[in-house]
Structure formats: C-alpha cells, structure tokens
N, C-alpha and C. Protein backbone atom coordinates (compact mmCIF):
# COMPACT_ATOMS: atom_id res chain seq x y z
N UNK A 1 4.56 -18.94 8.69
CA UNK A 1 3.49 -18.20 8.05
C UNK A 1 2.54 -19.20 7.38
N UNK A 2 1.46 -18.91 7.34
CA UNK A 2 0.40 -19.54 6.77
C UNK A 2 0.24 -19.00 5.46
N UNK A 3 0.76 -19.76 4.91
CA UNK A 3 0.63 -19.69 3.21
C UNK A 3 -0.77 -20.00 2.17
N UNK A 4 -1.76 -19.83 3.31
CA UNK A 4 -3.03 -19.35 2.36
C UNK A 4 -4.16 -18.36 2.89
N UNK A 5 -3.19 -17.49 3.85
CA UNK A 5 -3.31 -16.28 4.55
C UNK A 5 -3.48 -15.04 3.00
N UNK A 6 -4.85 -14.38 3.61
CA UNK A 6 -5.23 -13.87 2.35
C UNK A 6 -4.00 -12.44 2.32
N UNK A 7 -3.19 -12.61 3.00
CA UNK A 7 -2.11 -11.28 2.62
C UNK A 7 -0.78 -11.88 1.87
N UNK A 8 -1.08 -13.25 2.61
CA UNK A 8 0.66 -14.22 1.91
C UNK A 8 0.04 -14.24 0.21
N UNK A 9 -1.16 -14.28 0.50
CA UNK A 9 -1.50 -14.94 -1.20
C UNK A 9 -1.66 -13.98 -2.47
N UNK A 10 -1.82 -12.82 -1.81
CA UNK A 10 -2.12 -10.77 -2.21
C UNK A 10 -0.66 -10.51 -2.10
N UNK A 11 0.13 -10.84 -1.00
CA UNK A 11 1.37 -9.98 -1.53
C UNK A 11 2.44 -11.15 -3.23
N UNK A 12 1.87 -12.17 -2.85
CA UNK A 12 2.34 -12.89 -3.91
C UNK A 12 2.10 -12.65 -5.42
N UNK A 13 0.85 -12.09 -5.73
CA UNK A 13 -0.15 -11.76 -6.56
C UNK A 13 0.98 -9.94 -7.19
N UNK A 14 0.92 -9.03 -6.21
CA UNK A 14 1.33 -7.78 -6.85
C UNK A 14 2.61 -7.50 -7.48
N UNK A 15 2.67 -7.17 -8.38
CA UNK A 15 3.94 -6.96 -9.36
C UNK A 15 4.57 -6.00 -7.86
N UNK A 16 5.25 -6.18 -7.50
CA UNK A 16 6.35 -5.19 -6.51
C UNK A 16 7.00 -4.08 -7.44
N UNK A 17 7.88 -4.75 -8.47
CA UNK A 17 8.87 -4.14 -9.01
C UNK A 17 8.11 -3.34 -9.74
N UNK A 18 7.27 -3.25 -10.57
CA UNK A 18 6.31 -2.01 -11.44
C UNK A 18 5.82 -1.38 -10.45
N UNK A 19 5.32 -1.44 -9.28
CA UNK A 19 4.81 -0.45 -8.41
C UNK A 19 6.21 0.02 -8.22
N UNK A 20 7.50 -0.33 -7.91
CA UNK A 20 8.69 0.52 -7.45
C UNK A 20 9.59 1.26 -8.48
N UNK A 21 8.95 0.49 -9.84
CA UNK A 21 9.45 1.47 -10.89
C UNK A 21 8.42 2.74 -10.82
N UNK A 22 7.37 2.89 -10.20
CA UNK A 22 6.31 3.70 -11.02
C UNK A 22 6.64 4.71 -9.44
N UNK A 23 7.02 4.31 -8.26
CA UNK A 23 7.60 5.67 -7.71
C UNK A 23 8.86 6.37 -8.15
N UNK A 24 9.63 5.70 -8.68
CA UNK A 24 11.09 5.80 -8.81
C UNK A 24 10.87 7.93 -9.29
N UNK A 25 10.49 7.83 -10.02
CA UNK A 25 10.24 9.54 -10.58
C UNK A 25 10.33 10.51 -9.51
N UNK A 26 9.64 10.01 -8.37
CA UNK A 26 9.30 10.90 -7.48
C UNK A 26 10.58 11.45 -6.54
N UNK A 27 11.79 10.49 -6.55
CA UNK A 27 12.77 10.49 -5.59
C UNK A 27 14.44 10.93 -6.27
N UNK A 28 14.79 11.35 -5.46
CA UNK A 28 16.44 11.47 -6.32
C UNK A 28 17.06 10.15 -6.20
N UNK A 29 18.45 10.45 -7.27
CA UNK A 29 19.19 9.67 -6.75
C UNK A 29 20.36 9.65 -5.41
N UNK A 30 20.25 11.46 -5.44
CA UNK A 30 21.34 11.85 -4.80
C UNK A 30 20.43 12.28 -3.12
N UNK A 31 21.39 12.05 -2.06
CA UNK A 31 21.21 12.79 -1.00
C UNK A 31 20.41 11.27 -0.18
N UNK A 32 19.34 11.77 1.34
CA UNK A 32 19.26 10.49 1.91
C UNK A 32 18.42 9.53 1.04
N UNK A 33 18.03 8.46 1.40
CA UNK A 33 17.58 7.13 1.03
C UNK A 33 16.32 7.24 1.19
N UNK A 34 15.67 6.72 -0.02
CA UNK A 34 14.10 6.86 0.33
C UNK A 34 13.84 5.76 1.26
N UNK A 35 12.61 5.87 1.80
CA UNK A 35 11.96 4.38 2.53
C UNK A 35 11.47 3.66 1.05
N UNK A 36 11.84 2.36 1.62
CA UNK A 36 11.42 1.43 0.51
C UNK A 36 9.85 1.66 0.36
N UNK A 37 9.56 1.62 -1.61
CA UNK A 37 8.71 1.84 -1.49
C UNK A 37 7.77 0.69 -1.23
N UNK A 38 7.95 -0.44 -1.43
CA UNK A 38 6.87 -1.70 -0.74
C UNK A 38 6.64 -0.99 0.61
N UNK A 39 7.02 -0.93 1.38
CA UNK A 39 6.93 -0.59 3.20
C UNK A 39 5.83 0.13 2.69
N UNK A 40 6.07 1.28 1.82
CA UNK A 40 4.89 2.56 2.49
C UNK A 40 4.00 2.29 1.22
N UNK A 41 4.07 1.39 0.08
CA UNK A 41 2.78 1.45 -0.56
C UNK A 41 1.74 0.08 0.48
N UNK A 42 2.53 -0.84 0.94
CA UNK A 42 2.09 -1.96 1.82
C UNK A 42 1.22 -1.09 2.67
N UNK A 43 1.59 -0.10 3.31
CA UNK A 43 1.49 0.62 4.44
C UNK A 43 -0.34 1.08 3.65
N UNK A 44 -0.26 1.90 3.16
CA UNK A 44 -1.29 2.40 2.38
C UNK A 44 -2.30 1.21 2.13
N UNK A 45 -2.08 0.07 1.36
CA UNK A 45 -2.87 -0.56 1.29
C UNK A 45 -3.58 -1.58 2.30
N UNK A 46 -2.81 -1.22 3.37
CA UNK A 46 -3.54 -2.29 4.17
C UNK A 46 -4.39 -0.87 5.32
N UNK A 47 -4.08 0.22 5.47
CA UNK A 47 -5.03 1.40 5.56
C UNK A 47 -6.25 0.98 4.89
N UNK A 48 -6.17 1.04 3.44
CA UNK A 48 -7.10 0.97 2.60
C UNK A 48 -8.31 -0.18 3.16
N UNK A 49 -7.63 -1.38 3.10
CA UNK A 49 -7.98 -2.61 3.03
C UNK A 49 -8.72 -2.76 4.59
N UNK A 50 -8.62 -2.24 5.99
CA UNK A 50 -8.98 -2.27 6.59
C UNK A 50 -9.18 -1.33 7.66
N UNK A 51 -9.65 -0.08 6.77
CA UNK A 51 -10.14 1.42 7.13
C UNK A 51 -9.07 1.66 8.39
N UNK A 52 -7.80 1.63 8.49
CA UNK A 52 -7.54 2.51 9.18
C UNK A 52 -7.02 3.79 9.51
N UNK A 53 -6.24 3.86 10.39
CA UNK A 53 -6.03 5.32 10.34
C UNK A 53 -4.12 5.38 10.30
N UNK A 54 -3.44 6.30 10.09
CA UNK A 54 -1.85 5.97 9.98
C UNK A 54 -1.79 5.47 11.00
N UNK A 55 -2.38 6.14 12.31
CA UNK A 55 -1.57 5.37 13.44
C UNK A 55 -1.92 4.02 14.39
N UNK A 56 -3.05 3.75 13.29
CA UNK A 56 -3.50 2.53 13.76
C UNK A 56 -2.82 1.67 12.96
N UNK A 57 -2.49 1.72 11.84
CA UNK A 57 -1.53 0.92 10.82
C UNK A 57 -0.06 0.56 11.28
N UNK A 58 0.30 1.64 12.11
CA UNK A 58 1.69 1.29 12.38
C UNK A 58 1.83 0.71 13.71
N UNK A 59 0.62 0.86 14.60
CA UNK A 59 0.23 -0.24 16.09
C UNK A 59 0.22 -1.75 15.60
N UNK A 60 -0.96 -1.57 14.61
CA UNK A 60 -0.98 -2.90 13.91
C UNK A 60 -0.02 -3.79 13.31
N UNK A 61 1.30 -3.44 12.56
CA UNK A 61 2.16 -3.51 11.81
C UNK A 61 3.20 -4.00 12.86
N UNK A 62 3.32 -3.67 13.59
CA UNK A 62 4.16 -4.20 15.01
C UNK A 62 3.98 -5.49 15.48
N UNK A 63 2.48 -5.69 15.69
CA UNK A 63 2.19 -7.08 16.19
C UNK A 63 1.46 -7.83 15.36
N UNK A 64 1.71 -7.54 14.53
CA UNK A 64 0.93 -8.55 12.91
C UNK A 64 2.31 -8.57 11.81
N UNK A 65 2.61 -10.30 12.03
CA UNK A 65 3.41 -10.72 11.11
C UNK A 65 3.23 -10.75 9.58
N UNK A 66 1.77 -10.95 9.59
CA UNK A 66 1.25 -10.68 8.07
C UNK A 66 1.26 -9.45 7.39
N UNK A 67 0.97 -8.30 8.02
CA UNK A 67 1.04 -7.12 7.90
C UNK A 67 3.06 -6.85 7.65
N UNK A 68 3.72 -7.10 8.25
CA UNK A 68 5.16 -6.95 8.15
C UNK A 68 5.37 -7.72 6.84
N UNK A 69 4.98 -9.31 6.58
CA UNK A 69 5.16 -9.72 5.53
C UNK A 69 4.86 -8.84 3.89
N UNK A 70 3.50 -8.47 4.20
CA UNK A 70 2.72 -7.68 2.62
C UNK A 70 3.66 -6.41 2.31
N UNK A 71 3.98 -6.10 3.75
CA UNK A 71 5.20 -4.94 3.81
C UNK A 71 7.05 -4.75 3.15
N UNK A 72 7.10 -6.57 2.89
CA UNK A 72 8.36 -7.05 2.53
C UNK A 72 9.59 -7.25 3.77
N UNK A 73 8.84 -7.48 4.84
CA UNK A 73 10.10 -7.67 5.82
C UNK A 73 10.06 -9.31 5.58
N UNK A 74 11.28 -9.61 6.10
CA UNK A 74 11.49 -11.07 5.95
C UNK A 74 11.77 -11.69 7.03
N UNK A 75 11.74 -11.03 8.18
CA UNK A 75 11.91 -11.46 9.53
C UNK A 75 11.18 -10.47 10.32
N UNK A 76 10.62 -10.66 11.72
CA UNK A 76 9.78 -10.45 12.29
C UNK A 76 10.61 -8.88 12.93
N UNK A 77 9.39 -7.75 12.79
CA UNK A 77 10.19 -6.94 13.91
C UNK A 77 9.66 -6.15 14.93
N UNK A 78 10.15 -5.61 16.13
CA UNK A 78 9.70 -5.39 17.37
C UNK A 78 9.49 -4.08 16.70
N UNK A 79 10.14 -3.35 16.11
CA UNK A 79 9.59 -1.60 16.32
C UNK A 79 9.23 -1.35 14.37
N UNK A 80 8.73 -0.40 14.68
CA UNK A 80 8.11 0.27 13.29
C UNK A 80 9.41 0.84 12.93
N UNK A 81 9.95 0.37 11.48
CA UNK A 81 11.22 0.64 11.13
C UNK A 81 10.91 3.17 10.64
N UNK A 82 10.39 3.39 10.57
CA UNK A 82 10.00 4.66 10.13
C UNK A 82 9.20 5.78 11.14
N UNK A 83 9.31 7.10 11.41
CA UNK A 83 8.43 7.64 11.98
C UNK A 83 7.49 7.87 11.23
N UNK A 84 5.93 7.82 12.25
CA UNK A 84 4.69 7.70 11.23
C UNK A 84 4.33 8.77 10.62
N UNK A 85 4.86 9.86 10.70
CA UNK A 85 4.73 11.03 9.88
C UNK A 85 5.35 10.84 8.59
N UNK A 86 5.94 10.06 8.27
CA UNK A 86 6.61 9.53 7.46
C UNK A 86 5.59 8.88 6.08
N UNK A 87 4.86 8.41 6.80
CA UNK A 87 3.94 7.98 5.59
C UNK A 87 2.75 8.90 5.15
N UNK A 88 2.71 10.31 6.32
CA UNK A 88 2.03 11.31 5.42
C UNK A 88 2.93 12.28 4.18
N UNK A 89 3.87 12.48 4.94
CA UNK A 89 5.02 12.62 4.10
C UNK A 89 5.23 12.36 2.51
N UNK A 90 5.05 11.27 2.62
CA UNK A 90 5.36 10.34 1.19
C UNK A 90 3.99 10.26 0.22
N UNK A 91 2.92 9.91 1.46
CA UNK A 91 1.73 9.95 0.43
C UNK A 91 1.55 11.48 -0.28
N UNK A 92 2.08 12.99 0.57
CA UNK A 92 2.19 14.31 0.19
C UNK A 92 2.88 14.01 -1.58
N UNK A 93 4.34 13.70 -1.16
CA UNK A 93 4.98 13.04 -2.26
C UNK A 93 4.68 12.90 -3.41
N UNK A 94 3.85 11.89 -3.55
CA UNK A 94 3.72 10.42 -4.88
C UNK A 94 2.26 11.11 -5.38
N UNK A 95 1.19 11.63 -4.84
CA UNK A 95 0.26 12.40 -5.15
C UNK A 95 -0.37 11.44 -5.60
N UNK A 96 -1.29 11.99 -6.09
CA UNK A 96 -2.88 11.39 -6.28
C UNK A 96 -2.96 10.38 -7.06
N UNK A 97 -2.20 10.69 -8.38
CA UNK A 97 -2.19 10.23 -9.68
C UNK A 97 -1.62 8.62 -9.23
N UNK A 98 -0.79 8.87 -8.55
CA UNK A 98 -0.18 7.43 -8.11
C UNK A 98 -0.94 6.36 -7.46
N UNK A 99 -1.92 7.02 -6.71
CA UNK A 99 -3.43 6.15 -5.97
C UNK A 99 -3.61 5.70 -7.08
N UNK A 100 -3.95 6.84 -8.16
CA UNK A 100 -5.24 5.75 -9.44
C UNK A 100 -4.44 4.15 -9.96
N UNK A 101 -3.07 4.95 -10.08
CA UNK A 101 -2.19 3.66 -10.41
C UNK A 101 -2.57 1.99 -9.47
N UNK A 102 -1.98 3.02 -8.60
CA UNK A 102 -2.03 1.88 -7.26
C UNK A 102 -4.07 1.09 -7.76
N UNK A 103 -4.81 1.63 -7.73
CA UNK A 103 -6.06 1.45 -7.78
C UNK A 103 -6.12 0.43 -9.35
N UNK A 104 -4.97 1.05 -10.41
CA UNK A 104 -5.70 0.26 -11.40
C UNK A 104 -4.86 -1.41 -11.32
N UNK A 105 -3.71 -1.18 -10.47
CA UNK A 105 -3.29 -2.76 -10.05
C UNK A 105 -3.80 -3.73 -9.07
N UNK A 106 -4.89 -2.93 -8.25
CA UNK A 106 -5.69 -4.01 -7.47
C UNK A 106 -6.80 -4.24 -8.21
N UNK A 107 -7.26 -3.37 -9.02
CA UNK A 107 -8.45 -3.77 -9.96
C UNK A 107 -7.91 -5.02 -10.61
N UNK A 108 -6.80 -4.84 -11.35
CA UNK A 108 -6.01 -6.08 -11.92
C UNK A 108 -6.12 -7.03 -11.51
N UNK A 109 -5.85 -7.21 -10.27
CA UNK A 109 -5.38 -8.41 -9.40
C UNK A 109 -6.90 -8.90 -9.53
N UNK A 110 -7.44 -7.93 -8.61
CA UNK A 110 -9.09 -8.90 -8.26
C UNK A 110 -9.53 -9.51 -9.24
N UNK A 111 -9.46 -8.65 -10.77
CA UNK A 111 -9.69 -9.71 -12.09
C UNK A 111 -9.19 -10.98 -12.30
N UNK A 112 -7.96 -11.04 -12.22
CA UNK A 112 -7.50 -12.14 -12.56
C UNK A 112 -7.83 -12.98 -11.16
N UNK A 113 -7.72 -12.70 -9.91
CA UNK A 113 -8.32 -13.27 -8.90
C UNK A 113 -9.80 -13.61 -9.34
N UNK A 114 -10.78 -13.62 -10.06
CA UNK A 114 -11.76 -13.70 -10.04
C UNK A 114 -12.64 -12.85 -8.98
N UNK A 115 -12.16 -12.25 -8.27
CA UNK A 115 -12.87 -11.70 -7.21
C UNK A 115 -13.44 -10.42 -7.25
N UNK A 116 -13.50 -10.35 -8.68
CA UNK A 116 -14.32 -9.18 -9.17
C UNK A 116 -14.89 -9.66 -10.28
N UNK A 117 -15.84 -8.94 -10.73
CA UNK A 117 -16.43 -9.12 -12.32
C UNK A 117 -16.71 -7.91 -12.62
N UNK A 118 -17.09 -7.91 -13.68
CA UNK A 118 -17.34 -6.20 -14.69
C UNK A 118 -18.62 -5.81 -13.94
N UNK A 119 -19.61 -6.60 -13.98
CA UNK A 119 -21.09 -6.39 -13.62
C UNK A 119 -20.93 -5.47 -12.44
N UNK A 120 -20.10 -5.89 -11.32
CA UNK A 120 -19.85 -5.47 -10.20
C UNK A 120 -19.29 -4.08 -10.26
N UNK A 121 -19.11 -3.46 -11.38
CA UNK A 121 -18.34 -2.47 -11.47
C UNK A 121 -19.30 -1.19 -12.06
N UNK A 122 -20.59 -1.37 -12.08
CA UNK A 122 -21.65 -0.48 -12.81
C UNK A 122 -21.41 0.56 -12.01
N UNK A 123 -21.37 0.72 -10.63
CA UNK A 123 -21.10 1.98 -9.73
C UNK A 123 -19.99 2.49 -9.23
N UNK A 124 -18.95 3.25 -9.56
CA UNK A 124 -17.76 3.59 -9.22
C UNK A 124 -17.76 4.90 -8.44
N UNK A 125 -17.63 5.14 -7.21
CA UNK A 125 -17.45 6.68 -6.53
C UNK A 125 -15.86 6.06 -6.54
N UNK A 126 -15.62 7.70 -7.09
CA UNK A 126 -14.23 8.02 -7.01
C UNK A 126 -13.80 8.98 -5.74
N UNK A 127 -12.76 8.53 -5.09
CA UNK A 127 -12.52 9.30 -3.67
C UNK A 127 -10.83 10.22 -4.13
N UNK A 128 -10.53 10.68 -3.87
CA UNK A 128 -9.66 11.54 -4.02
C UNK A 128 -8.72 11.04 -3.16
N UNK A 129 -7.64 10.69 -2.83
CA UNK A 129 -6.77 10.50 -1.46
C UNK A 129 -5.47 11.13 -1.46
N UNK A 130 -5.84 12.04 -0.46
CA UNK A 130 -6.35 11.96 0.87
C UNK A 130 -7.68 12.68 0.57
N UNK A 131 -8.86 12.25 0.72
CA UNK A 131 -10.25 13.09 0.74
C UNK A 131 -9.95 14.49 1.07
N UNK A 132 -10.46 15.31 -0.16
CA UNK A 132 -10.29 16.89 -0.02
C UNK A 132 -11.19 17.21 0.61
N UNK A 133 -11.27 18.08 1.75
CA UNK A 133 -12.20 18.70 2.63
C UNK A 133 -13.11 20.11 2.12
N UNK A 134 -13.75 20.08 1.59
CA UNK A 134 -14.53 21.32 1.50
C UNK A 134 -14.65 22.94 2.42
N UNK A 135 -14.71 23.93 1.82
CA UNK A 135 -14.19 24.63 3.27
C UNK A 135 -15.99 24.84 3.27
C-alpha cells in the first residue's frame, strides 16, 4: 500500500472506535452479529466521497485495495464480504441523526487537516440522507 494514498492517510486520521461507540445503541447484544460498523460507515463514506451509487461502491470495493483498506480489511478480498442490500438496510437503521455525526467528524478532520477553513464554510446546504423525495 502506498502510504500517502489520500485514503491510507483519511483512514488513519478517523477516530474508528467513537464512530463504533456512537452506533453501538442501534444494535443488540443478543441474537445475529452486526456487520462491522467500519465496513458500512467506510462503505457510506466513500459513496459520499465519490458520488456513488450502493452498487457501484460494492463493484468498486472488490477491485480497489484502498477502498477495502478505509473499510478495515487487512488483507485483500475477492468477494464483497455482505449482500448490498445490506447497506440500505443499516443506513434505514442508524438514521439521519447519525449522518450529522458522521458529518461533524469529517468536518473535524478537514480542520485539523487544514483542508478546510471557516471562511469556506459561509454556505452550508444541508441534504438529508437519504434525500427525501417530495411527492
């Protein structure tokens, strides 16, 4: 891996464990096993990060080692460990409130990354996710 690959250097950057405490609410203890939540918040953010769609994320995720890495695998793998309904599933789940979360730890990051400034921040559209459709 190329260790100044802007995903090796982003997944290095995100608190993991506070994003996996901050689903923990959502899941039991009892009965099957959740999917880890790195996999499907990884999953989400690299959607985010490069507009795609679920099922272009999980094409992608197959043959992109970097993408598996930000995801927390530690060795390379041939199939998508989850069915992709799976990550509508979960985003149903964790709900909205959990985006803003998710949203106020990349704001974080980019700060301390420098790769934001306040100035830059005069215009904020807020999107809802999954975008509510109007009837």
């Amino acid at each position: 891996m190329n260790t100044s690959h802007e995903l090796v250097k982003l997944t290095d950057r995100i608190d993991w464990a506070h994003i996996d405490s901050q689903c923990q609410p959502f899941f039991s203890v009892e009965g099957r096993p959740a999917i880890p939540s790195r996999l499907m918040v990884g999953l989400h953010l690299l959607k985010s990060m490069y507009a795609l769609s679920d099922e272009a994320v999980c094409e992608r995720w197959i043959e992109n080692p970097y993408y598996q890495y930000f995801c927390g695998e530690e060795f390379f793998q041939h199939r998508f460990p989850i069915e992709r309904s799976s990550i509508t599933h979960w985003r149903k789940r964790v709900g909205e409130s959990f985006f803003e979360k998710l949203l106020q730890e990349s704001l974080r990051i980019a700060f301390d990354e420098k790769a934001l400034k306040k100035n830059q921040l005069q215009r904020i559209v807020v999107v809802t996710f999954p975008p509510r459709i109007k009837p």
